[in-house]
C-alpha atoms as a PDB file:
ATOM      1  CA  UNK A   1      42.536  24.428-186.870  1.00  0.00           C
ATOM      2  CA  UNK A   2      44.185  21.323-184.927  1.00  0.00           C
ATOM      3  CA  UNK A   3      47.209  19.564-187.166  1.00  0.00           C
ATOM      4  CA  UNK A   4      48.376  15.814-186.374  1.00  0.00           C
ATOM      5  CA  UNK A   5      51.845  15.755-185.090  1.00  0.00           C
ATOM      6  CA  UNK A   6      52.713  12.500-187.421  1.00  0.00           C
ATOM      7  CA  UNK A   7      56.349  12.547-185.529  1.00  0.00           C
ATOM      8  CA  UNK A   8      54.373  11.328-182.089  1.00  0.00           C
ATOM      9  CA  UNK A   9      52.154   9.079-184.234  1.00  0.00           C
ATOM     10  CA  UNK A  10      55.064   7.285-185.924  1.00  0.00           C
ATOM     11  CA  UNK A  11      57.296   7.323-182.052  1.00  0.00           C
ATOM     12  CA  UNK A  12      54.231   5.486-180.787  1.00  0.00           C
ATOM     13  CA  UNK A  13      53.796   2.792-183.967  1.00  0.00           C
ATOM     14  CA  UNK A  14      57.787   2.387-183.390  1.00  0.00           C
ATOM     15  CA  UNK A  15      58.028   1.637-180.231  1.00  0.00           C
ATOM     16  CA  UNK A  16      54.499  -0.687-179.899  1.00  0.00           C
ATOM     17  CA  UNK A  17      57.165  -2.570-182.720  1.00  0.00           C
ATOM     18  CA  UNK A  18      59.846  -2.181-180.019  1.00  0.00           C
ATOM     19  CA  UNK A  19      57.717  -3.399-177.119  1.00  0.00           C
ATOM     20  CA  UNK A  20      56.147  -6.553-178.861  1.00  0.00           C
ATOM     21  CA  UNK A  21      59.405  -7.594-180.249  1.00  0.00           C
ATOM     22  CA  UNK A  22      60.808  -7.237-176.910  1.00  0.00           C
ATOM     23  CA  UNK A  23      58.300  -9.435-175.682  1.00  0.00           C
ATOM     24  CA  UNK A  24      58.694 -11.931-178.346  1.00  0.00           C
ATOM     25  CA  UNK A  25      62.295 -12.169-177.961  1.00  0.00           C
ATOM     26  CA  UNK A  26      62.510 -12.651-173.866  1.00  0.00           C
ATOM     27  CA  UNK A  27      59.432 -15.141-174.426  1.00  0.00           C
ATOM     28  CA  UNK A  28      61.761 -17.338-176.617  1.00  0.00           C
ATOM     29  CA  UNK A  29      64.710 -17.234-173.857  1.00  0.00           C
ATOM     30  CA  UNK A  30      62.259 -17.428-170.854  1.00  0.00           C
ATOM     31  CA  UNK A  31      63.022 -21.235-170.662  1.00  0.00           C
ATOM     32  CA  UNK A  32      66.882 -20.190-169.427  1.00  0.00           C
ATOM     33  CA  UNK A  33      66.216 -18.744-166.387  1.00  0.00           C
ATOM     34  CA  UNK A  34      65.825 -20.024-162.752  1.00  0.00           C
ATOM     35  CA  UNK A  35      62.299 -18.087-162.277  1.00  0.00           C
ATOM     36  CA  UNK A  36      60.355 -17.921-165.241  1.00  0.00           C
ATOM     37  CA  UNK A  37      57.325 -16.814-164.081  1.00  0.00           C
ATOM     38  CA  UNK A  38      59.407 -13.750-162.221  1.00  0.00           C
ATOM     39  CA  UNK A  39      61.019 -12.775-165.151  1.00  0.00           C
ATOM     40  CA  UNK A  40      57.878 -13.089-168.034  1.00  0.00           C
ATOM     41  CA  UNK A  41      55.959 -11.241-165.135  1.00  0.00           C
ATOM     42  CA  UNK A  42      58.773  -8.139-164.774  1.00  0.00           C
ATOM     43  CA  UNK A  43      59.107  -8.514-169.141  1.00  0.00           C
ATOM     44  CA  UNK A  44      55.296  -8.050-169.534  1.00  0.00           C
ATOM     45  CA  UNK A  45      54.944  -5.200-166.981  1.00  0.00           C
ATOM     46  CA  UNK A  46      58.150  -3.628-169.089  1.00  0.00           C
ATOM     47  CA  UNK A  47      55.906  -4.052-172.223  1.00  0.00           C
ATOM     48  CA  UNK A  48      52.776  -2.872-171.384  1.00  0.00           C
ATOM     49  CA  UNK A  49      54.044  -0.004-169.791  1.00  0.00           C
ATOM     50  CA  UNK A  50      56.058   0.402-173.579  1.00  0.00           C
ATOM     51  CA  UNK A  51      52.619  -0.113-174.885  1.00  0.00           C
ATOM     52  CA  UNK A  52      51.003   2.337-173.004  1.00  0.00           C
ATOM     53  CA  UNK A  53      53.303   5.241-173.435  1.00  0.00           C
ATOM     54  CA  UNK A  54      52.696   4.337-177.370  1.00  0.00           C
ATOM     55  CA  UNK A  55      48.942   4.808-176.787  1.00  0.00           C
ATOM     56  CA  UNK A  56      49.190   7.950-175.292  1.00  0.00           C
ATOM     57  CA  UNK A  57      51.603   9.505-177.854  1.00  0.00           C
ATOM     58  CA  UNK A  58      49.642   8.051-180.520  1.00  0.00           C
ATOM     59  CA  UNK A  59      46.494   9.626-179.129  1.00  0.00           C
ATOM     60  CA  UNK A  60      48.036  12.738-178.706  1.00  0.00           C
ATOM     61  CA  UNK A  61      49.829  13.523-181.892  1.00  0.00           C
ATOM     62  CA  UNK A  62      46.365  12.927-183.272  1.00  0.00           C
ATOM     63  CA  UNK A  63      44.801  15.259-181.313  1.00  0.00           C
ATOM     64  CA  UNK A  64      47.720  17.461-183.072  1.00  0.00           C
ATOM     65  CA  UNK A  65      48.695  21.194-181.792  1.00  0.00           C
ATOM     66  CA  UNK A  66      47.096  24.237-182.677  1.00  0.00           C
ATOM     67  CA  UNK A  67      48.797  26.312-184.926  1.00  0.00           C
END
């Protein structure tokens, strides 16, 4: 019998939160820089990266651990 690790699935909820506030945030400032389309292009790969690492924890703390 598997059972959820609900520490990983609330890490990954968190920082999805984190990453798309993140995004949000350096979207709204974007307008300040000299090369916006360098930095929205570095902030996005920083984000989904975030988002990705989310994914997989989320995945596996539902998988769970066998105790």
């Amino acid at each position: 019998m598997r059972q959820k690790n609900w520490r990983f699935v609330l890490a990954g909820g968190m920082l999805i939160v984190f990453a798309v506030g993140f995004f949000l945030i350096m979207l709204s400032i974007v307008h300040q820089s000299n090369d916006p389309a360098g930095m929205m292009r570095i902030v996005g790969q920083l984000s989904s990266g975030a988002i990705g690492l989310a994914a997989v924890l989320i995945v596996a703390g539902l998988i769970g651990k066998e105790i």
